[in-house]
PDB file of N, CA and C in Angstrom:
ATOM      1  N   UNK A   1       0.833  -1.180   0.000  1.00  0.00           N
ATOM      2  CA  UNK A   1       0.000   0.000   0.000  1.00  0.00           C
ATOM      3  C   UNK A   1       0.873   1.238   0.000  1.00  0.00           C
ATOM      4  N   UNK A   2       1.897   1.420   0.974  1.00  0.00           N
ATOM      5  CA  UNK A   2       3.102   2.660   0.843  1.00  0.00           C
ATOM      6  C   UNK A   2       1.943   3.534   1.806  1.00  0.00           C
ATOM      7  N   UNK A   3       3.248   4.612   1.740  1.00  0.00           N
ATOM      8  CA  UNK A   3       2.754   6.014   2.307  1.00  0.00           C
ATOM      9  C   UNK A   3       1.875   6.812   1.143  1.00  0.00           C
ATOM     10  N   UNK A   4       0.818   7.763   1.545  1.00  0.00           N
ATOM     11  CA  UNK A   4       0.485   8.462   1.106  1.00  0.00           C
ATOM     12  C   UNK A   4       0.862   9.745   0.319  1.00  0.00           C
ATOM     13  N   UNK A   5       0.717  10.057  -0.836  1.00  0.00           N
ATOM     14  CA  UNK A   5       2.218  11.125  -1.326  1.00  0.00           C
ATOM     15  C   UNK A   5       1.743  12.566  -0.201  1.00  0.00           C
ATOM     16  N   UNK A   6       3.000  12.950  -0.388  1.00  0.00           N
ATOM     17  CA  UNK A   6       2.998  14.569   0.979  1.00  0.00           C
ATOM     18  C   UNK A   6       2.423  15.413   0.304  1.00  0.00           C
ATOM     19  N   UNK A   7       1.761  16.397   0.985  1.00  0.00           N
ATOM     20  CA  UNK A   7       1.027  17.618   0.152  1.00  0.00           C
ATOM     21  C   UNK A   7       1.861  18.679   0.261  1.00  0.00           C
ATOM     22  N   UNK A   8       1.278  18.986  -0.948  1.00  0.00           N
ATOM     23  CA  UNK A   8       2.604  20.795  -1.163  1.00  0.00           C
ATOM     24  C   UNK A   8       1.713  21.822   0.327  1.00  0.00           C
ATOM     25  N   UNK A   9       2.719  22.475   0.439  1.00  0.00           N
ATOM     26  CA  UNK A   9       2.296  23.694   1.452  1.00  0.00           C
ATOM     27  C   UNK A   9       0.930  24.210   1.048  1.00  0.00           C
ATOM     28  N   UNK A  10       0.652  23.902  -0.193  1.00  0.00           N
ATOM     29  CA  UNK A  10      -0.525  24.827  -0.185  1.00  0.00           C
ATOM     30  C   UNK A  10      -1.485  24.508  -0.153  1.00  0.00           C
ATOM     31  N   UNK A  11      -1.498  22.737  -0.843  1.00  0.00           N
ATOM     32  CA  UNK A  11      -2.421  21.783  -0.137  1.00  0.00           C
ATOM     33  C   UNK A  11      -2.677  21.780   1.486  1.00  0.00           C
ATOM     34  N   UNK A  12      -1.703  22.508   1.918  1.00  0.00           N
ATOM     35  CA  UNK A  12      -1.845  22.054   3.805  1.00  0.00           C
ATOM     36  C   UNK A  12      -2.506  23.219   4.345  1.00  0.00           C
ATOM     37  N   UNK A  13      -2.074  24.656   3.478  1.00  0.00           N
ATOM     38  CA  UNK A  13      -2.683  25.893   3.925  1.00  0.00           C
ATOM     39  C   UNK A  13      -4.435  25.793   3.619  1.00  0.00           C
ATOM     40  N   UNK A  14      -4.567  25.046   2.175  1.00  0.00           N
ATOM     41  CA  UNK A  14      -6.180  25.207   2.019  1.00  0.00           C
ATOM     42  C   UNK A  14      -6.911  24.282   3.067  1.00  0.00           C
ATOM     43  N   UNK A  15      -6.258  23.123   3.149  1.00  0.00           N
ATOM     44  CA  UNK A  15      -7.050  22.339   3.999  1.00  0.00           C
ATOM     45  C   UNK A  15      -7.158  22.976   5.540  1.00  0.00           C
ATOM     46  N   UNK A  16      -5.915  23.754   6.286  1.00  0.00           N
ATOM     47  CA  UNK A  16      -6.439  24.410   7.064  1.00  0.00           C
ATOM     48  C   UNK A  16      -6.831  25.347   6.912  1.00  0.00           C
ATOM     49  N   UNK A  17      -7.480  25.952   6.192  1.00  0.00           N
ATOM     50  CA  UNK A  17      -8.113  27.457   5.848  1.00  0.00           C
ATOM     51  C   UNK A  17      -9.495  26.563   6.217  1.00  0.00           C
ATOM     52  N   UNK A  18     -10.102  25.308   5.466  1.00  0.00           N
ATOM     53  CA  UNK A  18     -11.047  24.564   5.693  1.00  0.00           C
ATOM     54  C   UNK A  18     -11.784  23.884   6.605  1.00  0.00           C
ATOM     55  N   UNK A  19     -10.949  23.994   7.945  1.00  0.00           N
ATOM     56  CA  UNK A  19     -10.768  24.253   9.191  1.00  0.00           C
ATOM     57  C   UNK A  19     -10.167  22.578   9.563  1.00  0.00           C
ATOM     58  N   UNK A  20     -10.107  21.748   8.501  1.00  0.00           N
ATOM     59  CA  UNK A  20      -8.690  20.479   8.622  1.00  0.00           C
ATOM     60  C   UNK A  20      -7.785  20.839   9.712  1.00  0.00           C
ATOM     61  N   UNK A  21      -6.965  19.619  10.198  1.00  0.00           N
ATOM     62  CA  UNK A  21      -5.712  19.878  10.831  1.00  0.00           C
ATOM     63  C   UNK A  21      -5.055  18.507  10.512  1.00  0.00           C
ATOM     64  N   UNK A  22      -4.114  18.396  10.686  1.00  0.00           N
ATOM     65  CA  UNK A  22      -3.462  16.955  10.503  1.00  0.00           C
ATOM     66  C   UNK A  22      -3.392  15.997  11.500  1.00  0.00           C
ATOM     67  N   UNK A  23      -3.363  15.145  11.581  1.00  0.00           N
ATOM     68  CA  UNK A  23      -3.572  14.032  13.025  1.00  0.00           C
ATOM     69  C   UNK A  23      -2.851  12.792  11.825  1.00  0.00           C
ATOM     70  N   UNK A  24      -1.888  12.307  12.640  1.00  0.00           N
ATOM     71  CA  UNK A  24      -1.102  11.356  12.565  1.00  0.00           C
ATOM     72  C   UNK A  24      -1.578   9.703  13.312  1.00  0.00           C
ATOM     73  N   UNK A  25      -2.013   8.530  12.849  1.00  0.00           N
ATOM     74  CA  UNK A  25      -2.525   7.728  13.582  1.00  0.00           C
ATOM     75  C   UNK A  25      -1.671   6.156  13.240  1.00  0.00           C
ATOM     76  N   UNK A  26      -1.951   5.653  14.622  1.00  0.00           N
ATOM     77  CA  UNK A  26      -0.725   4.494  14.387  1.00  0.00           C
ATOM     78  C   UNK A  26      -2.010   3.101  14.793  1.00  0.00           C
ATOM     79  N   UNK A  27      -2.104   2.381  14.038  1.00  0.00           N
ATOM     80  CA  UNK A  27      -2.552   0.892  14.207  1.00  0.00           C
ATOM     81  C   UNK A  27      -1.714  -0.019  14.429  1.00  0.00           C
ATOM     82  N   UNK A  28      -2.497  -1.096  15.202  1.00  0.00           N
ATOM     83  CA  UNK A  28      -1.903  -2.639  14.884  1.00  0.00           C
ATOM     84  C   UNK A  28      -1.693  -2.944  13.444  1.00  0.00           C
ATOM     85  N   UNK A  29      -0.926  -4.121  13.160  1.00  0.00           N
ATOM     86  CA  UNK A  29      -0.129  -4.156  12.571  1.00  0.00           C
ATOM     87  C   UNK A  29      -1.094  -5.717  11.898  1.00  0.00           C
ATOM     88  N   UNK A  30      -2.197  -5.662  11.282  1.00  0.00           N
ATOM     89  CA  UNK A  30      -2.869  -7.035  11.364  1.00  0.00           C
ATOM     90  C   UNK A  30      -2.648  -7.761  10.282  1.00  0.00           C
ATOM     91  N   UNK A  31      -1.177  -8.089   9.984  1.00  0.00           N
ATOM     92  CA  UNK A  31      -0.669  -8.827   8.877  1.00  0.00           C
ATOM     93  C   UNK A  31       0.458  -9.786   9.721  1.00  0.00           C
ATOM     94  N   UNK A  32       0.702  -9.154  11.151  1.00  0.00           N
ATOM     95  CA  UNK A  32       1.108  -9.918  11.921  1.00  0.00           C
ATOM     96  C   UNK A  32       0.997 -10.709  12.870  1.00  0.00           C
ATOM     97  N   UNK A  33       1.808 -12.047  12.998  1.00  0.00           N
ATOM     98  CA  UNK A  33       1.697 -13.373  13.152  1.00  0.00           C
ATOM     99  C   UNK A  33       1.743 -13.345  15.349  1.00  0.00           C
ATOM    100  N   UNK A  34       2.492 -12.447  15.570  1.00  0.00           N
ATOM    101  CA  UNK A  34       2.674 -12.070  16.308  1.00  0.00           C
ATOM    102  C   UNK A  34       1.000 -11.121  16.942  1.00  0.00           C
ATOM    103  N   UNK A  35       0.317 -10.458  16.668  1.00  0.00           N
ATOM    104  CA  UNK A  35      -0.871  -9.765  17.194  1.00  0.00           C
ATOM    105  C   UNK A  35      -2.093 -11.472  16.892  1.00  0.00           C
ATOM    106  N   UNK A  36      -1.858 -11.917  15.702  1.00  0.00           N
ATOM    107  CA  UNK A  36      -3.083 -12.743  15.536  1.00  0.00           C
ATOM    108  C   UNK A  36      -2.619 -13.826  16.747  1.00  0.00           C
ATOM    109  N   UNK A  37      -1.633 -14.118  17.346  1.00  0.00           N
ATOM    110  CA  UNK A  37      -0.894 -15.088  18.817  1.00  0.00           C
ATOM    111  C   UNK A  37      -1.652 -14.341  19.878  1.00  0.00           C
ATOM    112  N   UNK A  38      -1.668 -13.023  20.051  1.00  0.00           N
ATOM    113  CA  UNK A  38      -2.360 -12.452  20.891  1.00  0.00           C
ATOM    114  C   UNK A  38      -3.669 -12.039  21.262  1.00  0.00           C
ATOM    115  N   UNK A  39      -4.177 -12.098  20.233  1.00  0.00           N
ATOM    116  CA  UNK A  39      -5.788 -11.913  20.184  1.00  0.00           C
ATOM    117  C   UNK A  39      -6.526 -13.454  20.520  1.00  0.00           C
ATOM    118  N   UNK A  40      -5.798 -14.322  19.776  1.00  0.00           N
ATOM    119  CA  UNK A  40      -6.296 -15.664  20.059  1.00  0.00           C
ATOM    120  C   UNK A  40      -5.642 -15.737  21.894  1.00  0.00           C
ATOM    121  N   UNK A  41      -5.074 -15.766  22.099  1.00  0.00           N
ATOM    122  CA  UNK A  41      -4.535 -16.099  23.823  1.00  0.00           C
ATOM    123  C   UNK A  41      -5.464 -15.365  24.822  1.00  0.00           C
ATOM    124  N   UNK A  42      -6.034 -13.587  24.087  1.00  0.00           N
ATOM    125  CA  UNK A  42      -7.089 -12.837  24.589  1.00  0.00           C
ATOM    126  C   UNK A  42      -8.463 -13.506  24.503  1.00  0.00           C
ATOM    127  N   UNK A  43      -8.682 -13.968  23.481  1.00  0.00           N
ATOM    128  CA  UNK A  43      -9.982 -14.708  23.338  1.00  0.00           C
ATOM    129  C   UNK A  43     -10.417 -15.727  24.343  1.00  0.00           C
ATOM    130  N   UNK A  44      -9.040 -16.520  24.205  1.00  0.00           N
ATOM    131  CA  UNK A  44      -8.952 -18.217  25.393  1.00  0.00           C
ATOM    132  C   UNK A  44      -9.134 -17.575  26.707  1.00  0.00           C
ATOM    133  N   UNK A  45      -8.291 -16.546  26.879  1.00  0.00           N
ATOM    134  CA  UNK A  45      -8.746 -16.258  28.519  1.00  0.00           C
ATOM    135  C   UNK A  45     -10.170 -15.828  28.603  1.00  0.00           C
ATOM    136  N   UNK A  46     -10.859 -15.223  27.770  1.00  0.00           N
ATOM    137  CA  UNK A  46     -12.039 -14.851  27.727  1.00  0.00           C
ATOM    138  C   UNK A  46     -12.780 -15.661  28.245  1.00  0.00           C
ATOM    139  N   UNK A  47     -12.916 -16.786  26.876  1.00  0.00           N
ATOM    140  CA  UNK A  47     -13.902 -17.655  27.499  1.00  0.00           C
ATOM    141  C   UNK A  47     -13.445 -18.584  28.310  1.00  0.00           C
ATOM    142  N   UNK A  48     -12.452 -18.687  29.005  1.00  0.00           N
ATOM    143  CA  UNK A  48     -12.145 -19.608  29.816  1.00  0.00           C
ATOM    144  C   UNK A  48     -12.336 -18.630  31.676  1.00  0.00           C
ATOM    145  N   UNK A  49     -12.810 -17.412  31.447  1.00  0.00           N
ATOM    146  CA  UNK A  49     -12.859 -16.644  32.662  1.00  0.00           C
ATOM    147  C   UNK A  49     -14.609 -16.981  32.862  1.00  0.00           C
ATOM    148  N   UNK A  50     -15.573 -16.704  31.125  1.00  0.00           N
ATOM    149  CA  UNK A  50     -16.748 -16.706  31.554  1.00  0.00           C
ATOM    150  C   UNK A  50     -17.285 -17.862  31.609  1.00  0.00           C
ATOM    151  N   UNK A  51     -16.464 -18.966  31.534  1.00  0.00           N
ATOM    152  CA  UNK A  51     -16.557 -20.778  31.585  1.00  0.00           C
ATOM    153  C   UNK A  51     -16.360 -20.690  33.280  1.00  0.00           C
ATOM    154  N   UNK A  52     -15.527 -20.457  33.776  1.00  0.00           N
ATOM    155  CA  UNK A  52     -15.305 -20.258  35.437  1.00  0.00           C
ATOM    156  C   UNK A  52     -16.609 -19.457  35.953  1.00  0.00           C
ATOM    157  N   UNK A  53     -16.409 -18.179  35.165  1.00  0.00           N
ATOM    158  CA  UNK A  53     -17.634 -17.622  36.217  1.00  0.00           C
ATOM    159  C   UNK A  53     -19.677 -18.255  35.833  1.00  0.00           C
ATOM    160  N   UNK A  54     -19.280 -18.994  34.963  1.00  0.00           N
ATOM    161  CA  UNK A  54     -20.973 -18.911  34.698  1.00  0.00           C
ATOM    162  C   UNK A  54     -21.393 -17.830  33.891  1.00  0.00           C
ATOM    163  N   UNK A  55     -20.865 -17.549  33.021  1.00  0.00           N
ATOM    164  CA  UNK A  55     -21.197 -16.124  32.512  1.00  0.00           C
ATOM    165  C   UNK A  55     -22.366 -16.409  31.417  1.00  0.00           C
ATOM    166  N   UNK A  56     -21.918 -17.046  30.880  1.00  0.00           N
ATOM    167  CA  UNK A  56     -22.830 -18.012  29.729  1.00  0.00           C
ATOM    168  C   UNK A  56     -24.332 -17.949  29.976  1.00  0.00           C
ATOM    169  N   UNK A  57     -24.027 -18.520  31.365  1.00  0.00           N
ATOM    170  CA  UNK A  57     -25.693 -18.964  32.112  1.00  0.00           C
ATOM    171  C   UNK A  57     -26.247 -18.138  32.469  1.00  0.00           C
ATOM    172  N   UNK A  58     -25.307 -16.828  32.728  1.00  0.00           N
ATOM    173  CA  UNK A  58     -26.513 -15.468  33.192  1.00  0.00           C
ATOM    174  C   UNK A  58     -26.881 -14.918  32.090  1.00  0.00           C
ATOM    175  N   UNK A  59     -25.760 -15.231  30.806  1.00  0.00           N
ATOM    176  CA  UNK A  59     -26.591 -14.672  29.509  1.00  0.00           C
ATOM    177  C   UNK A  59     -27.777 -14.995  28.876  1.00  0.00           C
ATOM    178  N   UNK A  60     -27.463 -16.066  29.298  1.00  0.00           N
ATOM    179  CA  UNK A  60     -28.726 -17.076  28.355  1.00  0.00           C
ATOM    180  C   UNK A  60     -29.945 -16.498  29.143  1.00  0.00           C
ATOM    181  N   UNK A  61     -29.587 -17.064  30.807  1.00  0.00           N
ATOM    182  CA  UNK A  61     -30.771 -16.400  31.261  1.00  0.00           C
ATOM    183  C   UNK A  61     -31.506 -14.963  31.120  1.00  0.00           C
ATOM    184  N   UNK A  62     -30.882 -13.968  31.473  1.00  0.00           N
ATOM    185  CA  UNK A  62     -31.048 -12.895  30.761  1.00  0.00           C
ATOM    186  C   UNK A  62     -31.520 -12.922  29.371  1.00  0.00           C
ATOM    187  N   UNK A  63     -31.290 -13.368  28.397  1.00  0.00           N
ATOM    188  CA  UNK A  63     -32.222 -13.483  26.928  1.00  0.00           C
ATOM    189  C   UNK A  63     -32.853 -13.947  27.052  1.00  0.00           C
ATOM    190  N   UNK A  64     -33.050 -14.971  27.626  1.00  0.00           N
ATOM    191  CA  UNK A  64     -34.660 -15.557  27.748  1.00  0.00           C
ATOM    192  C   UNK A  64     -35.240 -14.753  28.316  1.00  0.00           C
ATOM    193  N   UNK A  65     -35.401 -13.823  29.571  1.00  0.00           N
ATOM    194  CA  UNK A  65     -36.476 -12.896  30.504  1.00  0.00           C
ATOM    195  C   UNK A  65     -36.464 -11.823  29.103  1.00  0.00           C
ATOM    196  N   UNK A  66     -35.354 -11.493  28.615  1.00  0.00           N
ATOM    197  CA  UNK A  66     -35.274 -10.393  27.358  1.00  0.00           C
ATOM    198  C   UNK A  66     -36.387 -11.077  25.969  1.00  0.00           C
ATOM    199  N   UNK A  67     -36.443 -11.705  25.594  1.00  0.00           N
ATOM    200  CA  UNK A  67     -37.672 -12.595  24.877  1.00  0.00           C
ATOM    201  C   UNK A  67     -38.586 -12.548  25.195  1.00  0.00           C
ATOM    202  N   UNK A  68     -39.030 -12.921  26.831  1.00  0.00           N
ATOM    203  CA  UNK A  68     -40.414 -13.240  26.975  1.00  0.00           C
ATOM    204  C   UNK A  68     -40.632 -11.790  27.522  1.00  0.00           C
ATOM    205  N   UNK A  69     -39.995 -10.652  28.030  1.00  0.00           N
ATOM    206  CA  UNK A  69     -40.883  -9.346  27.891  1.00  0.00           C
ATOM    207  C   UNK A  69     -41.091  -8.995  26.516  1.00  0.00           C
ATOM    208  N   UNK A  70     -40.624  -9.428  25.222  1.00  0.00           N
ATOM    209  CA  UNK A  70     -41.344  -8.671  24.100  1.00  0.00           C
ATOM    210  C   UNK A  70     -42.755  -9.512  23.524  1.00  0.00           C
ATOM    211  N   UNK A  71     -42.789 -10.549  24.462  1.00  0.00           N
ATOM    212  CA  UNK A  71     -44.324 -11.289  24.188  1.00  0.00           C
ATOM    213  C   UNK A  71     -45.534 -10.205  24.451  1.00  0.00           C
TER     214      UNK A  71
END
């Protein structure tokens, strides 16, 4: 994909005349092997916290009372 080409000064003056400003932003990196290791290890603890707590079972329950009030 590359960088975006740089704007001339005057591209930068109109866009802030336009009331623009520049903001610089940094992402994950999701081509790496290394973040997709981590999201999966985030996931496992997930459900292995709401497997411990019962979490499941208050959901379910909860959707069901959430169902039968739209009767």
């Amino acid at each position: 994909m590359g960088r975006p080409k740089e704007l001339t000064e005057e591209e930068k003056k109109e866009l802030a005349a336009e009331g623009y400003r520049p903001v610089e932003v940094w992402l994950p990196d999701l081509w790496s092997d290394e973040l997709w290791k981590q999201i999966e290890e985030d996931c496992r603890q997930i459900r292995e916290s709401d497997r411990r707590t019962g979490m499941m079972k208050t959901l379910d329950a909860f959707a069901e009372d959430l169902w039968d009030d739209l009767d």
